[in-house]
PDB file of N, CA and C in Angstrom:
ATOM      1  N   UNK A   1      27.087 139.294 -71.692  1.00  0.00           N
ATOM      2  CA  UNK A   1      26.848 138.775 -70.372  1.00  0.00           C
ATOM      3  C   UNK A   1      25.385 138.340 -70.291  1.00  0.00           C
ATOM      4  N   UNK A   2      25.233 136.767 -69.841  1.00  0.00           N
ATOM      5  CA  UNK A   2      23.901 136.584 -69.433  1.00  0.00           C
ATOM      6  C   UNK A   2      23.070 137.660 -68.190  1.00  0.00           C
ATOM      7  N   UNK A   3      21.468 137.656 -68.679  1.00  0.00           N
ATOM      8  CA  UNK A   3      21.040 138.153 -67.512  1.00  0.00           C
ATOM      9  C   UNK A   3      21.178 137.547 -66.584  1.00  0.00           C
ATOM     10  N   UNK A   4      21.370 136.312 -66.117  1.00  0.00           N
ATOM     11  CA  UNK A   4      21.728 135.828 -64.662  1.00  0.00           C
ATOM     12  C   UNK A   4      22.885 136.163 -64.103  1.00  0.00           C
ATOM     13  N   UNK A   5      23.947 136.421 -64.866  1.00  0.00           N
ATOM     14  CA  UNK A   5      25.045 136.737 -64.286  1.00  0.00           C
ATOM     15  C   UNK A   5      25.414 138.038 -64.332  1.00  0.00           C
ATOM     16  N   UNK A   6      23.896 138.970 -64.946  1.00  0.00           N
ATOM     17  CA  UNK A   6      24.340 140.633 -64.714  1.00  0.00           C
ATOM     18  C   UNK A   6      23.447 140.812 -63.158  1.00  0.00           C
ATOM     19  N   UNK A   7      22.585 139.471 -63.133  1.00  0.00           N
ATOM     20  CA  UNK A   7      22.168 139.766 -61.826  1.00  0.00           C
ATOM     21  C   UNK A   7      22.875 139.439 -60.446  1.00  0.00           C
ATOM     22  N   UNK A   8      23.572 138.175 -60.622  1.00  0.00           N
ATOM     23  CA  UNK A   8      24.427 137.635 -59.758  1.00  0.00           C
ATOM     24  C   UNK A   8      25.543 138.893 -59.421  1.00  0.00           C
ATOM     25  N   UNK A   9      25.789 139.374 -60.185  1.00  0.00           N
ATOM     26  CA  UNK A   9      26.940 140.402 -60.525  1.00  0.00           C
ATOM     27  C   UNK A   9      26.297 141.618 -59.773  1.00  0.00           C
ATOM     28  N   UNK A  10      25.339 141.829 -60.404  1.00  0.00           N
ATOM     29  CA  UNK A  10      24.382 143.282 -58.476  1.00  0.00           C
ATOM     30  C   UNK A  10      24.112 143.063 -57.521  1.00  0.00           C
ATOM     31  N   UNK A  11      23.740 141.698 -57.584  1.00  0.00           N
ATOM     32  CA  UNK A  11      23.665 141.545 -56.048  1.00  0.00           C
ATOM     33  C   UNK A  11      24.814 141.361 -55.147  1.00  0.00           C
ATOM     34  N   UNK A  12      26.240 140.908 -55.565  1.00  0.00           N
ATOM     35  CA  UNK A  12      26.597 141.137 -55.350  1.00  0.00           C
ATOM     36  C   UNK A  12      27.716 142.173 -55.084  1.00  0.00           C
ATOM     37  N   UNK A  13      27.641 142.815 -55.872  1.00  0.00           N
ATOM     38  CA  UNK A  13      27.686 144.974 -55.428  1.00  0.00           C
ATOM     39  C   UNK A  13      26.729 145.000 -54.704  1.00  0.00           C
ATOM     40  N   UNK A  14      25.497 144.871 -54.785  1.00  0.00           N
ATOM     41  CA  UNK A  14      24.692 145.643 -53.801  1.00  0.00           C
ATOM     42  C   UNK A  14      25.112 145.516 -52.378  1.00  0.00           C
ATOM     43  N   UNK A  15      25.579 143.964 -51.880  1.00  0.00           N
ATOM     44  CA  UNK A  15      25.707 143.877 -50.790  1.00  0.00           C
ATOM     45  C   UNK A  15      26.827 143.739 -50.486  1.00  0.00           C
ATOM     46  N   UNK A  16      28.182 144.083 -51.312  1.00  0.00           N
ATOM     47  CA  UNK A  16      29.200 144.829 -51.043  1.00  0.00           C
ATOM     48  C   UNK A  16      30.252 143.417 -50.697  1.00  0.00           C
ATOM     49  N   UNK A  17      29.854 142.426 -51.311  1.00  0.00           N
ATOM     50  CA  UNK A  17      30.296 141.185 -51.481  1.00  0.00           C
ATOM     51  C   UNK A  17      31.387 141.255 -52.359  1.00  0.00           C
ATOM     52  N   UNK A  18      32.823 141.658 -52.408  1.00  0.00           N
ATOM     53  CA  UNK A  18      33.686 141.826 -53.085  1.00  0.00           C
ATOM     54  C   UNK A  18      34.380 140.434 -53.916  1.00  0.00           C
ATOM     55  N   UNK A  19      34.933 140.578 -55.413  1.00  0.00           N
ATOM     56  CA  UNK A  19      35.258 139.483 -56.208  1.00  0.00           C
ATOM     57  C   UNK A  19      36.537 138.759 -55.015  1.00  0.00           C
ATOM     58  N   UNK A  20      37.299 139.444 -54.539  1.00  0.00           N
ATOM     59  CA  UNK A  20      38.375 139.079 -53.361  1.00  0.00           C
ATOM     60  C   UNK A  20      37.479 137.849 -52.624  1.00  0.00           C
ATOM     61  N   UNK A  21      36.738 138.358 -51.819  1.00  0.00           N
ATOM     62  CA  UNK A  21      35.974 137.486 -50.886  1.00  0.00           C
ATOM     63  C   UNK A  21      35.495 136.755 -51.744  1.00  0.00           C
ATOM     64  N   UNK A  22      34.954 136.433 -53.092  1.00  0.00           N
ATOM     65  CA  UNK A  22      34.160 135.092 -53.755  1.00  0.00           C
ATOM     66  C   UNK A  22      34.956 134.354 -54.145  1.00  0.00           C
ATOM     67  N   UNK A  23      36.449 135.084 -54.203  1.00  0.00           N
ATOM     68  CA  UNK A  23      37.909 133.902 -55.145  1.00  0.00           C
ATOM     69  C   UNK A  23      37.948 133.285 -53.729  1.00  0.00           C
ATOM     70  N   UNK A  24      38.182 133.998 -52.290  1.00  0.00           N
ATOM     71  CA  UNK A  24      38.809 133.272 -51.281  1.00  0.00           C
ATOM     72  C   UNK A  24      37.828 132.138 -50.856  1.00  0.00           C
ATOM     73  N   UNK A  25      36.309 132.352 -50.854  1.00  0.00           N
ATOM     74  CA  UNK A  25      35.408 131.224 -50.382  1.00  0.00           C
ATOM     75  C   UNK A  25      35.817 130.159 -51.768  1.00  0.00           C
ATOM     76  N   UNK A  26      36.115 130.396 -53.065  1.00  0.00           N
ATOM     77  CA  UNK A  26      35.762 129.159 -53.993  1.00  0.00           C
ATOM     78  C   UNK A  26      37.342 128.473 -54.119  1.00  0.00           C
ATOM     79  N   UNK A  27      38.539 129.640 -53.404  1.00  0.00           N
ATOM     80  CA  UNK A  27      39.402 128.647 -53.446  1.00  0.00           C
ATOM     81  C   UNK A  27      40.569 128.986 -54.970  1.00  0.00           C
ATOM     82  N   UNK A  28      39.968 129.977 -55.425  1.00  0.00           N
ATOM     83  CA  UNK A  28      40.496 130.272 -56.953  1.00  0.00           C
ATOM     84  C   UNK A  28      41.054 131.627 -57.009  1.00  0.00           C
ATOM     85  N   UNK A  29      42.010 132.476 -57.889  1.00  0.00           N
ATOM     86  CA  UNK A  29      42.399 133.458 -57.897  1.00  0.00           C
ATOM     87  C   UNK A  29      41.092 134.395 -58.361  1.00  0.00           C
ATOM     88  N   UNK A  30      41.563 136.024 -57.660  1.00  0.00           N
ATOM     89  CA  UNK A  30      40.234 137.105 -57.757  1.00  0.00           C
ATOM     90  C   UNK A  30      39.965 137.271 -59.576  1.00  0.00           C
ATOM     91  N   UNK A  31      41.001 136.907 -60.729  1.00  0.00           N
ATOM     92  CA  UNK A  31      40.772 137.009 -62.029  1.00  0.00           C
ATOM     93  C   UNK A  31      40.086 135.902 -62.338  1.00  0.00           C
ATOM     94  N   UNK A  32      39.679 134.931 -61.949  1.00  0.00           N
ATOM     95  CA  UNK A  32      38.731 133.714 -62.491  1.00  0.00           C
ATOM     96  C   UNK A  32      37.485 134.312 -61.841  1.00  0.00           C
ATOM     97  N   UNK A  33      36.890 134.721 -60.698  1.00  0.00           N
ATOM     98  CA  UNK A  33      35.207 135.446 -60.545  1.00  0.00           C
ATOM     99  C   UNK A  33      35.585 136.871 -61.752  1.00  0.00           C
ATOM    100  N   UNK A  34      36.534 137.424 -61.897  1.00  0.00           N
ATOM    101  CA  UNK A  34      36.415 138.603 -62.921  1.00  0.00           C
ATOM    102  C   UNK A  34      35.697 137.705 -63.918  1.00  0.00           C
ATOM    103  N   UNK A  35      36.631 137.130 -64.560  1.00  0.00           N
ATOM    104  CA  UNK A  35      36.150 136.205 -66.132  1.00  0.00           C
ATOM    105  C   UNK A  35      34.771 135.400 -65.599  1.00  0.00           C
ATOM    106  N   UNK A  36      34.612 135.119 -64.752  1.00  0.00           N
ATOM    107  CA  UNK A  36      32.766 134.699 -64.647  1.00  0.00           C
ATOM    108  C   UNK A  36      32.341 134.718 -64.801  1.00  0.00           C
ATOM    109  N   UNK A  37      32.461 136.487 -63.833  1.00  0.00           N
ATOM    110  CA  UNK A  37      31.015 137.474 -63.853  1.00  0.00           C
ATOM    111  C   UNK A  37      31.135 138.151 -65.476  1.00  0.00           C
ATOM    112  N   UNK A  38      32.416 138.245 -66.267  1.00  0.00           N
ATOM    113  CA  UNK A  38      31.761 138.681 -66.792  1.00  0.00           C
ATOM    114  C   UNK A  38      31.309 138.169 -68.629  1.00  0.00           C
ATOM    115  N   UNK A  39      31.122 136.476 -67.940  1.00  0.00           N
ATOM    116  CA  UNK A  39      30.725 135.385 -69.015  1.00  0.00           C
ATOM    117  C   UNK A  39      31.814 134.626 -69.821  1.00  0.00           C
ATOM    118  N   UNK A  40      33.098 135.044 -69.767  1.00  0.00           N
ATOM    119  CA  UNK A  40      33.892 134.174 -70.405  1.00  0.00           C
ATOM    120  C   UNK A  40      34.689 132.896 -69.880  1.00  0.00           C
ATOM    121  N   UNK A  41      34.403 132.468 -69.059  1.00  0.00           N
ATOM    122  CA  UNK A  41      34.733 131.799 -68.320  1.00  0.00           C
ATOM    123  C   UNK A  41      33.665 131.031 -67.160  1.00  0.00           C
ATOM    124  N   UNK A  42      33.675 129.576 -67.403  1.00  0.00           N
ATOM    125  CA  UNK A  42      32.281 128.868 -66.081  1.00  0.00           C
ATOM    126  C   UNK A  42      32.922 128.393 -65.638  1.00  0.00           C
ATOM    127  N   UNK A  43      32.272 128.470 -63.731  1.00  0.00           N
ATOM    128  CA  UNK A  43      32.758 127.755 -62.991  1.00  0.00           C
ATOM    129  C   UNK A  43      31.788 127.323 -61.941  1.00  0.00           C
ATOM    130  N   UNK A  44      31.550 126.318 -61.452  1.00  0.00           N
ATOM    131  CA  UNK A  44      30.621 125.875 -60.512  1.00  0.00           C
ATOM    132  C   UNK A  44      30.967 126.022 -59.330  1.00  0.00           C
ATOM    133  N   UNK A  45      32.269 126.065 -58.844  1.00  0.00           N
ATOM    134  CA  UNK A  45      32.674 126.701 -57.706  1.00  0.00           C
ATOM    135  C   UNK A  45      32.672 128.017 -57.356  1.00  0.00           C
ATOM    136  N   UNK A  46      33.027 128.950 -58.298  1.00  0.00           N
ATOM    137  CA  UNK A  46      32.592 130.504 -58.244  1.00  0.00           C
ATOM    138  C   UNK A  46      31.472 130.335 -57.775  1.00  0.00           C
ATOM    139  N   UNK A  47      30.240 130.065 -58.830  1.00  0.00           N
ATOM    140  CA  UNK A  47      28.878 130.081 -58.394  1.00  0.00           C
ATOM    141  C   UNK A  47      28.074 129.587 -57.341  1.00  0.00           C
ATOM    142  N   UNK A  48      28.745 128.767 -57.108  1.00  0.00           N
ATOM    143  CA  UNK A  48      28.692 127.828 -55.607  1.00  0.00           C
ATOM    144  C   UNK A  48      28.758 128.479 -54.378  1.00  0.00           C
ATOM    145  N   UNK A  49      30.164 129.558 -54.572  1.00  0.00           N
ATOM    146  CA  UNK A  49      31.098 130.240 -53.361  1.00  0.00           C
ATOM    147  C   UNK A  49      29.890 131.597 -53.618  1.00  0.00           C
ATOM    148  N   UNK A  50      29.301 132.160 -54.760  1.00  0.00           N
ATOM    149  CA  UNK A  50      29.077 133.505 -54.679  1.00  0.00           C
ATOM    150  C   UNK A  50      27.636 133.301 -53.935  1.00  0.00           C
ATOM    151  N   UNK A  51      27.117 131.962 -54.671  1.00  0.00           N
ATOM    152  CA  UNK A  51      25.512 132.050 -53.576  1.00  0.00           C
ATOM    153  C   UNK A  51      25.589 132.108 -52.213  1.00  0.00           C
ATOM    154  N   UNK A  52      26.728 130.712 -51.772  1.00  0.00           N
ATOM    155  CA  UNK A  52      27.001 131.376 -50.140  1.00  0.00           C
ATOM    156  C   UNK A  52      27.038 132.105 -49.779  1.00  0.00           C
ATOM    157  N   UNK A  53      27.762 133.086 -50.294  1.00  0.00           N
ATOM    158  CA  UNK A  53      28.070 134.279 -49.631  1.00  0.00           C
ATOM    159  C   UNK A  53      27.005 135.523 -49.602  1.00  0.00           C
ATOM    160  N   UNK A  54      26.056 135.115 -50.701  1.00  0.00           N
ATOM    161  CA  UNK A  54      24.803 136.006 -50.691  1.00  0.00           C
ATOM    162  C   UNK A  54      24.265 135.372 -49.588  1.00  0.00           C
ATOM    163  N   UNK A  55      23.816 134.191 -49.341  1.00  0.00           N
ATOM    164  CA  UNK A  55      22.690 133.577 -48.896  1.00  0.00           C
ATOM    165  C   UNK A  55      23.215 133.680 -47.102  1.00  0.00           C
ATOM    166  N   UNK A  56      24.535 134.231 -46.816  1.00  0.00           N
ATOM    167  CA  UNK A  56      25.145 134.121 -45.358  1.00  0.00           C
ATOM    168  C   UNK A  56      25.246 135.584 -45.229  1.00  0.00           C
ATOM    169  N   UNK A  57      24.491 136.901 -46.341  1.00  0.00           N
ATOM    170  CA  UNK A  57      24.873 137.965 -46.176  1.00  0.00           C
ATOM    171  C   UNK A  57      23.766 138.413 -46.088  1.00  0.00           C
ATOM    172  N   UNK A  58      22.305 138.128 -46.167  1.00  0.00           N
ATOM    173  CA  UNK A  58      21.370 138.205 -46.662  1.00  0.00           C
ATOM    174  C   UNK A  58      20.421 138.799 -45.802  1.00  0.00           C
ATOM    175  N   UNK A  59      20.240 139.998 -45.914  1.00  0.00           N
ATOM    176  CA  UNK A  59      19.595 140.808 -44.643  1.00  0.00           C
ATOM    177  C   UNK A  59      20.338 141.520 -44.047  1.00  0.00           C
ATOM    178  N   UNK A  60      21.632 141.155 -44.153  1.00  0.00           N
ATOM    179  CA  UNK A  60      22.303 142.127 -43.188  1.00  0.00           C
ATOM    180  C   UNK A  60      22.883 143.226 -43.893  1.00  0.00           C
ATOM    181  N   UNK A  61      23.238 143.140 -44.878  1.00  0.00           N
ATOM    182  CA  UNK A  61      23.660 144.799 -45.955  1.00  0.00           C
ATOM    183  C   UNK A  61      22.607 144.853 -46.673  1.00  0.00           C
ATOM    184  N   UNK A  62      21.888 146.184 -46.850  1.00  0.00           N
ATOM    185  CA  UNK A  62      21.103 146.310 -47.854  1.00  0.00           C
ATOM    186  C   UNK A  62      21.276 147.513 -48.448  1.00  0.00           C
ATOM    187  N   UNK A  63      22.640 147.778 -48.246  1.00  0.00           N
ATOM    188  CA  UNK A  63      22.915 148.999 -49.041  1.00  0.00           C
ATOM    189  C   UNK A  63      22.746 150.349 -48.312  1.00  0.00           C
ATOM    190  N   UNK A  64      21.589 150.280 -47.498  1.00  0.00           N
ATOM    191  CA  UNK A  64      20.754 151.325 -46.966  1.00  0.00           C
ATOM    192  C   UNK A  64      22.046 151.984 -45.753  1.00  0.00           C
ATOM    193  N   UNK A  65      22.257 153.079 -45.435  1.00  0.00           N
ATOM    194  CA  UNK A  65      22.935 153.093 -44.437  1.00  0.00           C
ATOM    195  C   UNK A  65      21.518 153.524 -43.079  1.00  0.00           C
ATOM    196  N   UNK A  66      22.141 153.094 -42.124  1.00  0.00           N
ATOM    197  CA  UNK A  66      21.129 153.793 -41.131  1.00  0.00           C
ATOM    198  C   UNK A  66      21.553 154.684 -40.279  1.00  0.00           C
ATOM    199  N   UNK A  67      20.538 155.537 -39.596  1.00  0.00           N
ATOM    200  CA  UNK A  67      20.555 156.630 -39.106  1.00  0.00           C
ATOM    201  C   UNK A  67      20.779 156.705 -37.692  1.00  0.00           C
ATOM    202  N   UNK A  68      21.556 157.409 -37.224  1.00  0.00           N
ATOM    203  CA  UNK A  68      22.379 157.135 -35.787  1.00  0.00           C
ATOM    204  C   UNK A  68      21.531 158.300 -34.872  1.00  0.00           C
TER     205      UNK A  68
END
């Protein structure tokens, strides 16, 4: 696995951005972001759909839970 796509691949865990939700924004079944992320398989729409979804998630999960 490239380092870009072990990073693409935490960030989205970190922010809890599930492969489900990146197949449904790019339009493709949840086993084509599997084979992506984990290099055997390119797609410009995956990558397309997964930045959105970072870049529309961005600040608002940070993993952190907060304190009530």
């Amino acid at each position: 696995m490239s380092p870009a796509l072990a990073t693409l691949r935490a960030r989205l865990k970190q922010q809890r951005i599930s492969q489900d939700k990146v197949a449904k924004e790019a339009g493709v079944h949840r086993t084509m972001v599997s084979h992506y992320l984990a290099g055997r398989w390119g797609s410009e729409r995956v990558a397309a759909a997964a930045a959105k979804l970072l870049s529309h998630s961005k600040g608002r999960r940070t993993g952190k839970r907060r304190e009530c």
